[in-house]
Structure formats: structure tokens, C-alpha cells
PDB file of N, CA and C in Angstrom:
ATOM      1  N   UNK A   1       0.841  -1.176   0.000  1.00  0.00           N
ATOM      2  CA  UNK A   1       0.000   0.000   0.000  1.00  0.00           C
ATOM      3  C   UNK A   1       0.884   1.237   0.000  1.00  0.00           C
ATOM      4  N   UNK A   2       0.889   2.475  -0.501  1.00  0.00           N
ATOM      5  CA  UNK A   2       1.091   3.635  -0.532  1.00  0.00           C
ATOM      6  C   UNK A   2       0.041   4.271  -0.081  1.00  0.00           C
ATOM      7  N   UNK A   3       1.395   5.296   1.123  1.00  0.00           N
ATOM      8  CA  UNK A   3       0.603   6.162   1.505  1.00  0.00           C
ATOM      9  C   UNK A   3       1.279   7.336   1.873  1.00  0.00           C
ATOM     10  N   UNK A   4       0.481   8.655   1.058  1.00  0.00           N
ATOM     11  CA  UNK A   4       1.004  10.067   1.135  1.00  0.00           C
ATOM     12  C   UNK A   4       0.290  11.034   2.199  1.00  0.00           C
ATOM     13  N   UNK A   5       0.509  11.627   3.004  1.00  0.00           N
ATOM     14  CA  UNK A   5       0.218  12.253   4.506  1.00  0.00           C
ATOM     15  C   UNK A   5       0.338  13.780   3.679  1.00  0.00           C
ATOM     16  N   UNK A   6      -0.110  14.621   4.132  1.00  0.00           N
ATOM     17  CA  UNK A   6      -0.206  16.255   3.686  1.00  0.00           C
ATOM     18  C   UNK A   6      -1.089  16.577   5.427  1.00  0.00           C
ATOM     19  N   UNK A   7      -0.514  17.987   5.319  1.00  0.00           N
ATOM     20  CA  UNK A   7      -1.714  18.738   6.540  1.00  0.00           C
ATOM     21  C   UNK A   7      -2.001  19.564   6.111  1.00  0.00           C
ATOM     22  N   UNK A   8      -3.212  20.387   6.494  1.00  0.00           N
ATOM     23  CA  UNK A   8      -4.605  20.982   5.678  1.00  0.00           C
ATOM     24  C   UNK A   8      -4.724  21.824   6.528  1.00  0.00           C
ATOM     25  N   UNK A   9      -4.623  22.948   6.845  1.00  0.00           N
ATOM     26  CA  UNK A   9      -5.572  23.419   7.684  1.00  0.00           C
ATOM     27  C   UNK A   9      -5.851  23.277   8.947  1.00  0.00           C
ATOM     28  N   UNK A  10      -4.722  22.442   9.954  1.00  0.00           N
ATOM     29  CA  UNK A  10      -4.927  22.011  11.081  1.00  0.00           C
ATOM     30  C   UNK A  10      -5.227  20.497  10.693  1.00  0.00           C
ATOM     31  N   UNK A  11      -5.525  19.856   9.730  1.00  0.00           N
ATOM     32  CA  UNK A  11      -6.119  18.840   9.359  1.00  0.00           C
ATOM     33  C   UNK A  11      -5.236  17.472   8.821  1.00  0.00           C
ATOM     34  N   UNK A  12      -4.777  16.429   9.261  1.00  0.00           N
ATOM     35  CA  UNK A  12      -4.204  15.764   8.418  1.00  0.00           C
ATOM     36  C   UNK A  12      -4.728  14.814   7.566  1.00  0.00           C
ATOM     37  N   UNK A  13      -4.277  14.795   6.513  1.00  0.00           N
ATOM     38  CA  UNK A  13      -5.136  14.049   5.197  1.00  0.00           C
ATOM     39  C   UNK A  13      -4.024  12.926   4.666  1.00  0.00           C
ATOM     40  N   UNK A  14      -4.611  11.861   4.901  1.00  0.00           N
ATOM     41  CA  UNK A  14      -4.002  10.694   4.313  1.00  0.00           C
ATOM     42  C   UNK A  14      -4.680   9.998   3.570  1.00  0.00           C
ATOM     43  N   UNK A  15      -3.949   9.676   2.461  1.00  0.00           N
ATOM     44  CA  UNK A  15      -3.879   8.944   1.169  1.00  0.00           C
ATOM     45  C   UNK A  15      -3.545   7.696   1.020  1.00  0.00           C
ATOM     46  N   UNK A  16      -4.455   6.943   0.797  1.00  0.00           N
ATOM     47  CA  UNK A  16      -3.723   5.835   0.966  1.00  0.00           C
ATOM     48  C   UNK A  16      -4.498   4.825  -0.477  1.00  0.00           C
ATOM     49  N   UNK A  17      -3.770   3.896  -1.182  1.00  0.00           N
ATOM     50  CA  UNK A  17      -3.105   3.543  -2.553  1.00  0.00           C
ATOM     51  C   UNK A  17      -3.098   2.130  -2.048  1.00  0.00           C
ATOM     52  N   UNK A  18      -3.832   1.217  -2.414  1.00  0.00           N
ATOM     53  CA  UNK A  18      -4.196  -0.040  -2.296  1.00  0.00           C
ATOM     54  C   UNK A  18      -4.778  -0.861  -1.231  1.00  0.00           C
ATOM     55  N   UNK A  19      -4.074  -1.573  -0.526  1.00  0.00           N
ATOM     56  CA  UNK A  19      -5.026  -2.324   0.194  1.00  0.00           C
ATOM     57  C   UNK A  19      -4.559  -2.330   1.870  1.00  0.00           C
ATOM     58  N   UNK A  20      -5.216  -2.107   2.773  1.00  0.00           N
ATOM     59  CA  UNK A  20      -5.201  -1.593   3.982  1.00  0.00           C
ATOM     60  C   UNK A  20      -5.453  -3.220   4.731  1.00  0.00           C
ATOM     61  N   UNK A  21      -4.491  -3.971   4.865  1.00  0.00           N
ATOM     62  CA  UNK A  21      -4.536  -5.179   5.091  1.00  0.00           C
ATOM     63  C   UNK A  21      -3.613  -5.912   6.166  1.00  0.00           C
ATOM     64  N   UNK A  22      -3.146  -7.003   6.700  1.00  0.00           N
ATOM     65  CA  UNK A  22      -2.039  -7.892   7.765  1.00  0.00           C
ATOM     66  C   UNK A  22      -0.533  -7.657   7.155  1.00  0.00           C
ATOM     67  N   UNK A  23      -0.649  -7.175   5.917  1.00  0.00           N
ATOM     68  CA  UNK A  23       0.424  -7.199   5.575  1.00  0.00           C
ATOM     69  C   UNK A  23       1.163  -5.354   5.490  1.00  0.00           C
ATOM     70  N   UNK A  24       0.190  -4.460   5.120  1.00  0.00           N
ATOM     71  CA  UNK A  24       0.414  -2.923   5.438  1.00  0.00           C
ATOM     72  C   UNK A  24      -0.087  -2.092   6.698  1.00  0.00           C
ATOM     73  N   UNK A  25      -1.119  -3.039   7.759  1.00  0.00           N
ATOM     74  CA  UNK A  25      -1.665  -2.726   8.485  1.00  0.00           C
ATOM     75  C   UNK A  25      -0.295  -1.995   9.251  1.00  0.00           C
ATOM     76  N   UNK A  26       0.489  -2.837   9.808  1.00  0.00           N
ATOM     77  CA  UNK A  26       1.722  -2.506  10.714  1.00  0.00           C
ATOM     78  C   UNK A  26       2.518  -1.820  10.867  1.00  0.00           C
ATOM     79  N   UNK A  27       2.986  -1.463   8.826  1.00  0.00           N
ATOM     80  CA  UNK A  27       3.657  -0.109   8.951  1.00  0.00           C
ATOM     81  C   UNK A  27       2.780   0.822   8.990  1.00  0.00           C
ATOM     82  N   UNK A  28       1.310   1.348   8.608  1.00  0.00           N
ATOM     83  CA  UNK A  28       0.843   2.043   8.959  1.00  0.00           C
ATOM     84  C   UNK A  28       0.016   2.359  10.216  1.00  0.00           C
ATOM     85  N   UNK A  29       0.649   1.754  10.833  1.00  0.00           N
ATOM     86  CA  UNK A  29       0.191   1.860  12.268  1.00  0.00           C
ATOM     87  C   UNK A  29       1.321   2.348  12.791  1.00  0.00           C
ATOM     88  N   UNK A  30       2.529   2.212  12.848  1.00  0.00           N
ATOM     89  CA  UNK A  30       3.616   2.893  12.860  1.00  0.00           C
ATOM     90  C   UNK A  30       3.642   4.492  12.687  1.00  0.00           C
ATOM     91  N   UNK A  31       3.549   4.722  11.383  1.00  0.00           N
ATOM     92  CA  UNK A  31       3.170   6.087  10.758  1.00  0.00           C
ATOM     93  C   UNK A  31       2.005   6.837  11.606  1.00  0.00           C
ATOM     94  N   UNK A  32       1.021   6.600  11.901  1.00  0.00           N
ATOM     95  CA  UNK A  32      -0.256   6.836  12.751  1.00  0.00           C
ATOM     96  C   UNK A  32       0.488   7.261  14.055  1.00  0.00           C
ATOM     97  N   UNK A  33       1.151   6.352  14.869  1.00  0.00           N
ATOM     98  CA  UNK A  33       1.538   6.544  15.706  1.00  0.00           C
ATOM     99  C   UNK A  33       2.709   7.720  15.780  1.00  0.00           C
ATOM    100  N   UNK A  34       3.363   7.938  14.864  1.00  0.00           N
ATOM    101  CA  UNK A  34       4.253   8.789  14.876  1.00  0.00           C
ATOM    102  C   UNK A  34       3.653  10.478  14.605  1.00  0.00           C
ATOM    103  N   UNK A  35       2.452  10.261  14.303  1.00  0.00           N
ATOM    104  CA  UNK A  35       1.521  11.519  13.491  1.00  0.00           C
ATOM    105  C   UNK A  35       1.016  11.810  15.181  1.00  0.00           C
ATOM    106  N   UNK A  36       0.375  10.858  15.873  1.00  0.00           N
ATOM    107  CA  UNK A  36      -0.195  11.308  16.727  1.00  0.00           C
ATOM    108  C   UNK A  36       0.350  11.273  18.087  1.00  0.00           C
ATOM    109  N   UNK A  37       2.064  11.026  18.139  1.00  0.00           N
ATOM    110  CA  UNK A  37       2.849  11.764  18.936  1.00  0.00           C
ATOM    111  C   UNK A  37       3.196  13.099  18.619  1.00  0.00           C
ATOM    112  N   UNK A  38       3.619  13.603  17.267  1.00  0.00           N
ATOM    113  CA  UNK A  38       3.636  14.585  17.101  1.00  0.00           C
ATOM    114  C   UNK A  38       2.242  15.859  17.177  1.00  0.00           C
ATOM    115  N   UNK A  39       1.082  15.146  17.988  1.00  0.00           N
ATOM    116  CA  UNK A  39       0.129  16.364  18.223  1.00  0.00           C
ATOM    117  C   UNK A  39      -0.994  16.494  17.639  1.00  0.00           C
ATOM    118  N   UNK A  40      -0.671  15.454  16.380  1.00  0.00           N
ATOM    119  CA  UNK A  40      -2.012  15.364  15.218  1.00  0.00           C
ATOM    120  C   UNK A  40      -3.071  14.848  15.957  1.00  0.00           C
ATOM    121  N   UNK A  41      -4.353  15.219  15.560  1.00  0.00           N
ATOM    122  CA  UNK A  41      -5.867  14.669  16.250  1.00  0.00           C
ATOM    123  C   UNK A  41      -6.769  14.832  15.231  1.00  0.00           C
ATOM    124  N   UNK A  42      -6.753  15.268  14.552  1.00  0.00           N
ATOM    125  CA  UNK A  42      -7.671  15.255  13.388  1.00  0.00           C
ATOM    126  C   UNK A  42      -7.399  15.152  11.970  1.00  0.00           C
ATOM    127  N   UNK A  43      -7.704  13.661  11.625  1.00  0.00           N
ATOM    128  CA  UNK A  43      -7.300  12.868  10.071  1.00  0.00           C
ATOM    129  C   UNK A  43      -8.562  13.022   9.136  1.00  0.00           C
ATOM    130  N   UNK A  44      -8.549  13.289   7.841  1.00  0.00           N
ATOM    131  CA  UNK A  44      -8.895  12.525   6.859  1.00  0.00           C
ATOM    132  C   UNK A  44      -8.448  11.793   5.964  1.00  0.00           C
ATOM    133  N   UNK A  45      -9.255  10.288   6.534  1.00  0.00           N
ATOM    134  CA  UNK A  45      -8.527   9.239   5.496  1.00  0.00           C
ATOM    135  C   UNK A  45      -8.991   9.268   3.824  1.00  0.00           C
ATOM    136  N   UNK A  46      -8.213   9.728   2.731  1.00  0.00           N
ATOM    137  CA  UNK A  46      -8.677   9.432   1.804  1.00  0.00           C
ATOM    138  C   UNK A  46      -8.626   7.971   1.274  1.00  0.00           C
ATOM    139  N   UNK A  47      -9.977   7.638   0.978  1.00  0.00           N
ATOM    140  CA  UNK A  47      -9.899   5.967   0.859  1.00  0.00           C
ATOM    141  C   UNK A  47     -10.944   5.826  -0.636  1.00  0.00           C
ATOM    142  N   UNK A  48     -10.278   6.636  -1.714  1.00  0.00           N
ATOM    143  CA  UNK A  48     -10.189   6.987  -2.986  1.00  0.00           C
ATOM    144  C   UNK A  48      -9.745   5.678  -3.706  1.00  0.00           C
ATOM    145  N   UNK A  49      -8.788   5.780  -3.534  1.00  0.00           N
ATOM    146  CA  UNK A  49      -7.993   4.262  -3.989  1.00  0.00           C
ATOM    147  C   UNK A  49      -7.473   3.270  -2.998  1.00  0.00           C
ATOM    148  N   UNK A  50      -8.541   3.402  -2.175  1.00  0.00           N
ATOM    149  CA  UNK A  50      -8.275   2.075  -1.374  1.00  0.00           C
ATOM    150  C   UNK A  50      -9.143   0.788  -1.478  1.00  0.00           C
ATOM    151  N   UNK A  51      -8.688  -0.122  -1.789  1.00  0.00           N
ATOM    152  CA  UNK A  51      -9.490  -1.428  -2.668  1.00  0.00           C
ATOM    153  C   UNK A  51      -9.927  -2.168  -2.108  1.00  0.00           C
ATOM    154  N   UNK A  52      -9.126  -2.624  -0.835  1.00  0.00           N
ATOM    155  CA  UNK A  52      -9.268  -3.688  -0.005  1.00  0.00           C
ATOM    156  C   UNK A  52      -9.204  -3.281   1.494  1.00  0.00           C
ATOM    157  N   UNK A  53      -9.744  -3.754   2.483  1.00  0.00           N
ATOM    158  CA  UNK A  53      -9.125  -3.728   4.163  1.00  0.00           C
ATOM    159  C   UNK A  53      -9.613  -4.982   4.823  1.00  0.00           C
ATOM    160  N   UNK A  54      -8.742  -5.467   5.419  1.00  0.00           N
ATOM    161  CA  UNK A  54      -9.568  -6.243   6.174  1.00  0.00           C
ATOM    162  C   UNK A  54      -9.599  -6.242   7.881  1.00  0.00           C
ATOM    163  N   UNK A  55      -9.159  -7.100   8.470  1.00  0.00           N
ATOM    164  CA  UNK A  55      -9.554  -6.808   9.867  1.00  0.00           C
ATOM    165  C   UNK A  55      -8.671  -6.128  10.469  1.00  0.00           C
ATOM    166  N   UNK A  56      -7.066  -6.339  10.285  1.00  0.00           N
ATOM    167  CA  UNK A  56      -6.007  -5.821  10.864  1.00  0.00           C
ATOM    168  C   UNK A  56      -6.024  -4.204  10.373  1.00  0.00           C
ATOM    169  N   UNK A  57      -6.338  -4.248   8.962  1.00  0.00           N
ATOM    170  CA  UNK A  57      -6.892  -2.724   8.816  1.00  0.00           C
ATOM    171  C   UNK A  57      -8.099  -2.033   8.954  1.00  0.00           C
ATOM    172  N   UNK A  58      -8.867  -2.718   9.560  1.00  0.00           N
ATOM    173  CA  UNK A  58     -10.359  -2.296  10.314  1.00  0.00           C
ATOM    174  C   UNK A  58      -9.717  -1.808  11.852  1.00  0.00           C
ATOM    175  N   UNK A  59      -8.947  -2.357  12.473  1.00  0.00           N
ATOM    176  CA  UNK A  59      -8.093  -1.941  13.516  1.00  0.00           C
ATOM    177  C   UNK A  59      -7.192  -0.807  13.534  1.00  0.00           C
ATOM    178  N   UNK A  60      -7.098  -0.949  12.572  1.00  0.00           N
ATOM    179  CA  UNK A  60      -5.814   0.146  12.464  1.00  0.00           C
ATOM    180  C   UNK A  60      -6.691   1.783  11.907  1.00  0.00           C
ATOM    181  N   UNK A  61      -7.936   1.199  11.663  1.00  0.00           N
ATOM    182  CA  UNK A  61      -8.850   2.798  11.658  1.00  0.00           C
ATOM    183  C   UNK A  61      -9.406   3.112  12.752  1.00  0.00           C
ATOM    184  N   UNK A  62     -10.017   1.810  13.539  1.00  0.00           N
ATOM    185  CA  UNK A  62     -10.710   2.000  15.292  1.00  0.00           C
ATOM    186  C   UNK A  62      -9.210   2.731  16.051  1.00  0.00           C
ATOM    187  N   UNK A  63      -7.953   2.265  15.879  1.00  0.00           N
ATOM    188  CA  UNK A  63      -7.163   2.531  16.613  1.00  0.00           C
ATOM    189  C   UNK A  63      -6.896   3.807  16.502  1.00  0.00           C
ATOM    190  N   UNK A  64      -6.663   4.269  15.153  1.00  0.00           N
ATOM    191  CA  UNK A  64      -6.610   6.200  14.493  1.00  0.00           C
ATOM    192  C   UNK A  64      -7.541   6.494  15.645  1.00  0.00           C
ATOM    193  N   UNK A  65      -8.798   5.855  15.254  1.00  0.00           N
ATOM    194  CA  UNK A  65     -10.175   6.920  15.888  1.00  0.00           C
ATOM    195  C   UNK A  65     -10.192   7.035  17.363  1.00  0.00           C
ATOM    196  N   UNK A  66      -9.536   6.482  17.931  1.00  0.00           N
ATOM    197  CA  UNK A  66      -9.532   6.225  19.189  1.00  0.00           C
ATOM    198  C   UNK A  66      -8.224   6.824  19.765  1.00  0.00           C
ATOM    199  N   UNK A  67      -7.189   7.304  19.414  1.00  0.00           N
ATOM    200  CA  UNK A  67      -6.476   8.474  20.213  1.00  0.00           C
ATOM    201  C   UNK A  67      -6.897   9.363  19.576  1.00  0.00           C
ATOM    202  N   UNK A  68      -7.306   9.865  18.380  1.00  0.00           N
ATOM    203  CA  UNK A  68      -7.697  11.337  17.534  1.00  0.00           C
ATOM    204  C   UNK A  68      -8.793  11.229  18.616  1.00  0.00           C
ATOM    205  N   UNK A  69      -9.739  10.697  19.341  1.00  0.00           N
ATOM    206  CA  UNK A  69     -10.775  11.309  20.183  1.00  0.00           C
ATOM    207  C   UNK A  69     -10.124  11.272  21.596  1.00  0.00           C
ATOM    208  N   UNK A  70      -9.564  10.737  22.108  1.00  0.00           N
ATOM    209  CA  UNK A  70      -8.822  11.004  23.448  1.00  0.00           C
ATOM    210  C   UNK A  70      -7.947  12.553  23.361  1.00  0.00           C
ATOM    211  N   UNK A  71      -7.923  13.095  22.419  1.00  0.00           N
ATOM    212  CA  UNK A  71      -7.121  14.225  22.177  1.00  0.00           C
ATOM    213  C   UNK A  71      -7.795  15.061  21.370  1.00  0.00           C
ATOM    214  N   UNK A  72      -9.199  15.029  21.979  1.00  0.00           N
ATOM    215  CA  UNK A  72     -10.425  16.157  21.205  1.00  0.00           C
ATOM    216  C   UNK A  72     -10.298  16.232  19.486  1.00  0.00           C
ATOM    217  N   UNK A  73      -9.955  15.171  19.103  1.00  0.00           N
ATOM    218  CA  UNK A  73      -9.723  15.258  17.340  1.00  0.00           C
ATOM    219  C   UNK A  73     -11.204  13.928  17.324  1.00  0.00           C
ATOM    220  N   UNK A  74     -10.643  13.449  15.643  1.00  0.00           N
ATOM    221  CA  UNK A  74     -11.798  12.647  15.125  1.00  0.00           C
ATOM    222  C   UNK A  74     -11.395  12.380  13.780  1.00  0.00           C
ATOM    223  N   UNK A  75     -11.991  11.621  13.060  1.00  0.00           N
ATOM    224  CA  UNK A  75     -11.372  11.101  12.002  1.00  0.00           C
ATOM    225  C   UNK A  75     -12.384  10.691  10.991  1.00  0.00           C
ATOM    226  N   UNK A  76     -12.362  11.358   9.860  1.00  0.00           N
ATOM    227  CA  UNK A  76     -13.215  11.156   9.096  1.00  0.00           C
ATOM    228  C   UNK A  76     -13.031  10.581   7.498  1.00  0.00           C
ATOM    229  N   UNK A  77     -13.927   9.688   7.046  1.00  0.00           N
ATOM    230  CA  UNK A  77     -13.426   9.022   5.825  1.00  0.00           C
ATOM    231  C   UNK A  77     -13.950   9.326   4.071  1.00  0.00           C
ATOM    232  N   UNK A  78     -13.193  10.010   3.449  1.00  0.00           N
ATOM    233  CA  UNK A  78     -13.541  10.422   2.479  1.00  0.00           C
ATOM    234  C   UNK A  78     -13.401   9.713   0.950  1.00  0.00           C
ATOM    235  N   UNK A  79     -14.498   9.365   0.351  1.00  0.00           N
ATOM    236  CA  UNK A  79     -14.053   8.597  -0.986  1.00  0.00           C
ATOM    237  C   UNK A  79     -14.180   7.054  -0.735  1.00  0.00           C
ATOM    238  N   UNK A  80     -14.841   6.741   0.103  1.00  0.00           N
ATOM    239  CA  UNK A  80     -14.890   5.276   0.196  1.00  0.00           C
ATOM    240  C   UNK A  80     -15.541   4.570  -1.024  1.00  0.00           C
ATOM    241  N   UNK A  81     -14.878   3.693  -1.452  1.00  0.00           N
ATOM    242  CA  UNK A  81     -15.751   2.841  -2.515  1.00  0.00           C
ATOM    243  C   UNK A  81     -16.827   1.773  -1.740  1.00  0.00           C
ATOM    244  N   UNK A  82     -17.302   1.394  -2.974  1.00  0.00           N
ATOM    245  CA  UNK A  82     -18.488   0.319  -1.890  1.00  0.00           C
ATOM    246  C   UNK A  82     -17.748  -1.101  -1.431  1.00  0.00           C
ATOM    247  N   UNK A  83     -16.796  -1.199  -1.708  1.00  0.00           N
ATOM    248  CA  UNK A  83     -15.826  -2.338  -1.050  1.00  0.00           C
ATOM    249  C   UNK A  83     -15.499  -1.909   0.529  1.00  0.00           C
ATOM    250  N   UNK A  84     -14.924  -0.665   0.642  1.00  0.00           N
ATOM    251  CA  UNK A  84     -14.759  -0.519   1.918  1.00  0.00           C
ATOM    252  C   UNK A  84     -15.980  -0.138   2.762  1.00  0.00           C
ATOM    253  N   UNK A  85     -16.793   0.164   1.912  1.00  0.00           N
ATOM    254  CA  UNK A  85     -18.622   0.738   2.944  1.00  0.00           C
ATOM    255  C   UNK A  85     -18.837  -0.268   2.876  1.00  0.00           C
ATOM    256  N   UNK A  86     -18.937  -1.657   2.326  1.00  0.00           N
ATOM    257  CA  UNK A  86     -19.556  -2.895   2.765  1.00  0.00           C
ATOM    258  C   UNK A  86     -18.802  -3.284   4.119  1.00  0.00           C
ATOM    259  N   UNK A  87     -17.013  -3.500   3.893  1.00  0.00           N
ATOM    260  CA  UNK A  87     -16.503  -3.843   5.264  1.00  0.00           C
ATOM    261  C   UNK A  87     -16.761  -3.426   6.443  1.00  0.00           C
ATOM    262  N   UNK A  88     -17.000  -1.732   6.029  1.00  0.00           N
ATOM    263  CA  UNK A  88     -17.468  -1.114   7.448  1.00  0.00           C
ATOM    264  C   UNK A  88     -18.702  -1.343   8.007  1.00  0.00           C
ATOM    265  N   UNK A  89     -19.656  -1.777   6.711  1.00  0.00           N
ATOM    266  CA  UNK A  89     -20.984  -1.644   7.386  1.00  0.00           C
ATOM    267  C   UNK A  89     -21.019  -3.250   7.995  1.00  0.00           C
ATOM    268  N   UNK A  90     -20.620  -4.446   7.312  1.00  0.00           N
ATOM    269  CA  UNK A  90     -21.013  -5.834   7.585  1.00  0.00           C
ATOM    270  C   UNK A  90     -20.293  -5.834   9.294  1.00  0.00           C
ATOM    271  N   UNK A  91     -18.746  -4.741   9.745  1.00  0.00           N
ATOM    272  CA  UNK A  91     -18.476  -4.850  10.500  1.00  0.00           C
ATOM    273  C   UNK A  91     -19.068  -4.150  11.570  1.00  0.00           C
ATOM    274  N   UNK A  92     -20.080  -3.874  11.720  1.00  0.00           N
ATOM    275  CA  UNK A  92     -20.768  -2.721  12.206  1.00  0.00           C
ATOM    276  C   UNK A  92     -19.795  -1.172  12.712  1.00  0.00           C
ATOM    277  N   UNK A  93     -18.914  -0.998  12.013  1.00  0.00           N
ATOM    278  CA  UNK A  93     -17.776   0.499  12.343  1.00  0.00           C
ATOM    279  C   UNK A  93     -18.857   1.305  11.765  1.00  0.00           C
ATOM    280  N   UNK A  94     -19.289   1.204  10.416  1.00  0.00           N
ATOM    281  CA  UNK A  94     -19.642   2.224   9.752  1.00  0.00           C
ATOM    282  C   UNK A  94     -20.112   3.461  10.673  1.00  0.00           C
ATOM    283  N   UNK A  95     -20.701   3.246  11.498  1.00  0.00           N
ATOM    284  CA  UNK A  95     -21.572   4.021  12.365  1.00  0.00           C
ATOM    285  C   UNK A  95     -20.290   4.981  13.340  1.00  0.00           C
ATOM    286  N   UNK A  96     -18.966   4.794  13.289  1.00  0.00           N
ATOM    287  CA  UNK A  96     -18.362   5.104  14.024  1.00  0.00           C
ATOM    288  C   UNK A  96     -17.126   5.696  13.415  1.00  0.00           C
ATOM    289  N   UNK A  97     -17.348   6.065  12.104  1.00  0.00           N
ATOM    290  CA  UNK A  97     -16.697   7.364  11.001  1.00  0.00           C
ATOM    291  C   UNK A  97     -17.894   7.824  10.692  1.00  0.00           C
ATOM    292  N   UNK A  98     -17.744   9.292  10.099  1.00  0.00           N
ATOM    293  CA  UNK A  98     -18.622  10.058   9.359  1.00  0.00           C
ATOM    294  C   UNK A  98     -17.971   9.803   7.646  1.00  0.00           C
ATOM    295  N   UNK A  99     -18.847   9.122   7.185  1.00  0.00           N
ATOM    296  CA  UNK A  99     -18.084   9.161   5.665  1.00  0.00           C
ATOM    297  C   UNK A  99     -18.573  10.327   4.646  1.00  0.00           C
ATOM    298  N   UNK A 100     -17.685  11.146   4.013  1.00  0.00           N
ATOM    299  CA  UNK A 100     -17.885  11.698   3.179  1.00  0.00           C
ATOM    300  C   UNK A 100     -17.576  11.509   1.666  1.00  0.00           C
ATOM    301  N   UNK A 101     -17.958  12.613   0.733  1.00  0.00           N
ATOM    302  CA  UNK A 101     -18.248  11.953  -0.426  1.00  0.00           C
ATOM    303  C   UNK A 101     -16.867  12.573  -1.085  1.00  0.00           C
ATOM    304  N   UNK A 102     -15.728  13.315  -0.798  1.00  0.00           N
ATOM    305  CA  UNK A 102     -14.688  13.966  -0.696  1.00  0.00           C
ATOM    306  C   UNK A 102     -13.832  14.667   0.046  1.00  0.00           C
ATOM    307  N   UNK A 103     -12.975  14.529  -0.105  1.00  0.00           N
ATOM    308  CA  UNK A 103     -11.762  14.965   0.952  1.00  0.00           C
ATOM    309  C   UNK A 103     -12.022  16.738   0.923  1.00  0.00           C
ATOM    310  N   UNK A 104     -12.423  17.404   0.108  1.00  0.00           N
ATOM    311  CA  UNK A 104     -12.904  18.868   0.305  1.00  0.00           C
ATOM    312  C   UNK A 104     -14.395  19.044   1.328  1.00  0.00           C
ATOM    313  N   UNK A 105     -14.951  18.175   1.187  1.00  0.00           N
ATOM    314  CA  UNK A 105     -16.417  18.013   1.962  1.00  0.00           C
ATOM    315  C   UNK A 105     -15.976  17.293   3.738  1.00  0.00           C
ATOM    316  N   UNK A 106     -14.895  16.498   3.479  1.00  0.00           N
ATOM    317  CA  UNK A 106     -14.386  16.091   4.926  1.00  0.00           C
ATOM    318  C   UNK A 106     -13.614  17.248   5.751  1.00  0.00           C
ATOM    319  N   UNK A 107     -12.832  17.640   4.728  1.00  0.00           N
ATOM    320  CA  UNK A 107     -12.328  19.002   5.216  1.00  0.00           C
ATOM    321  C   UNK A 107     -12.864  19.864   5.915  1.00  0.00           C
ATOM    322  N   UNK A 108     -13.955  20.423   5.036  1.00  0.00           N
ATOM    323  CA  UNK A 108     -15.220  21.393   5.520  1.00  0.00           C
ATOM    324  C   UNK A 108     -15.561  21.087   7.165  1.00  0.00           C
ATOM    325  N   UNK A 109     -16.100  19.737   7.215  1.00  0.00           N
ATOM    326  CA  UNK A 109     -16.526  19.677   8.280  1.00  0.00           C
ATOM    327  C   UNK A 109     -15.865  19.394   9.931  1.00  0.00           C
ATOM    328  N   UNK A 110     -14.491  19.658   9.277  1.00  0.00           N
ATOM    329  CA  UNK A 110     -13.892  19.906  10.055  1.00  0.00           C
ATOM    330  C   UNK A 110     -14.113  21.443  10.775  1.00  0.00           C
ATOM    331  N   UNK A 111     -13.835  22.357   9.978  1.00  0.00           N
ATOM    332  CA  UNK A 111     -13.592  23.643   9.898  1.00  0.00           C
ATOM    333  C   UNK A 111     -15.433  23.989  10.250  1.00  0.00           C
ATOM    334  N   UNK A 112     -16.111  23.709   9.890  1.00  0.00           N
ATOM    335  CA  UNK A 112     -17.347  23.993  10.522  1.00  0.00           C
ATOM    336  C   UNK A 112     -18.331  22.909  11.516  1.00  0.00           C
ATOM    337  N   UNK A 113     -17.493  22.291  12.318  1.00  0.00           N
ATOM    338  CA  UNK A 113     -17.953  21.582  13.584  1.00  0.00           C
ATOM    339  C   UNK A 113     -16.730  21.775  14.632  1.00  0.00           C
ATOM    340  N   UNK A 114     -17.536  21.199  15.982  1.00  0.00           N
ATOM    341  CA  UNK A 114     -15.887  21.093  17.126  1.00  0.00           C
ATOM    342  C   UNK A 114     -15.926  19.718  16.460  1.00  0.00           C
ATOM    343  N   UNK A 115     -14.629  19.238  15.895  1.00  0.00           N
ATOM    344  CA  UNK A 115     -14.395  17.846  16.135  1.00  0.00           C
ATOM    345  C   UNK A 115     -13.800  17.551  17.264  1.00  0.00           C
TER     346      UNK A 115
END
């Protein structure tokens, strides 16, 4: 998987380029962790071109979401295809991102809510 990180606005936006799985879960959990020692609390995942996830990367988004809210942030998912809205929904997460329909519309609601 590839994945390109940018900050927005107070906002960090990650990109991420194939499949969010046991095998990329780890280094990007790594990366996560290093984002949210450095202070970060509020992500958007772009999941544009993300094809696949499965459980270790269903974890590795509960885990994002879960210090980004211990540290008044939140994490929101932009561009999901219906591969990853099925995983989220069959896993019951869905309910526990706000998905949007673009990373400019995830943005927004950053900037016009407290996350």
C-alpha cells in the first residue's frame, strides 16, 4: 500500500493507494503513531484508492479513531468505494466514522464543527 500524509488546515489528510490489510496494516500503524505523537488529532482518510481492508486494517482505523478522540480530534473518511462501505458496514464500524463523499467536503466539516 502507498501512503502520502499532507496537513490541511490544522487537518491531516491521508492517502492511501491499495489495500489496507495484515500485511500494510503494521507499517501504517507505525506512521499513525508517529503523526499522533507529534500532536495530530484530526485525520482525513482518503480511501479513494483504497481497494481492499480487512480486519487488521479495520483496527488500524478503530485505533486512528480512538487516540484522535482522546485528544479532542476525530477522524473522518472520504471517498470510500463500496468495497470498503460494505466492510465497514457488515463490520458494524460504519456508524463510528462520518463518511464523506470527498476529501474537500471532509475538510469542511472539520472547519465547521468542534471535532
Amino acid at each position: 500500500m502507498d501512503i502520502a500524509i499532507e496537513e490541511t488546515g490544522g487537518v491531516t489528510v491521508i492517502h492511501l493507494n491499495g489495500s489496507l490489510d495484515a500485511r500494510s496494516g503494521p507499517g501504517f500503524r507505525d506512521q499513525l503513531s508517529k503523526l499522533i505523537a507529534g500532536g495530530a488529532n484530526r485525520f482525513v482518510v482518503d480511501a479513494a484508492q483504497l481497494r481492499f481492508v480487512d480486519s487488521i486494517g479495520l483496527g488500524t482505523l478503530i485505533y486512528l479513531r480512538r487516540f484522535a478522540r482522546q485528544s479532542n480530534g476525530d477522524v473522518r473518511i472520504a471517498c470510500a468505494g463500496h468495497e470498503v462501505v460494505d466492510v465497514l458496514d457488515i463490520s458494524g464500524f460504519i456508524t463510528l466514522f462520518e463518511l464523506l463523499p470527498d476529501v474537500p467536503s471532509a475538510l469542511a466539516r472539520f472547519h465547521s464543527s468542534a471535532a
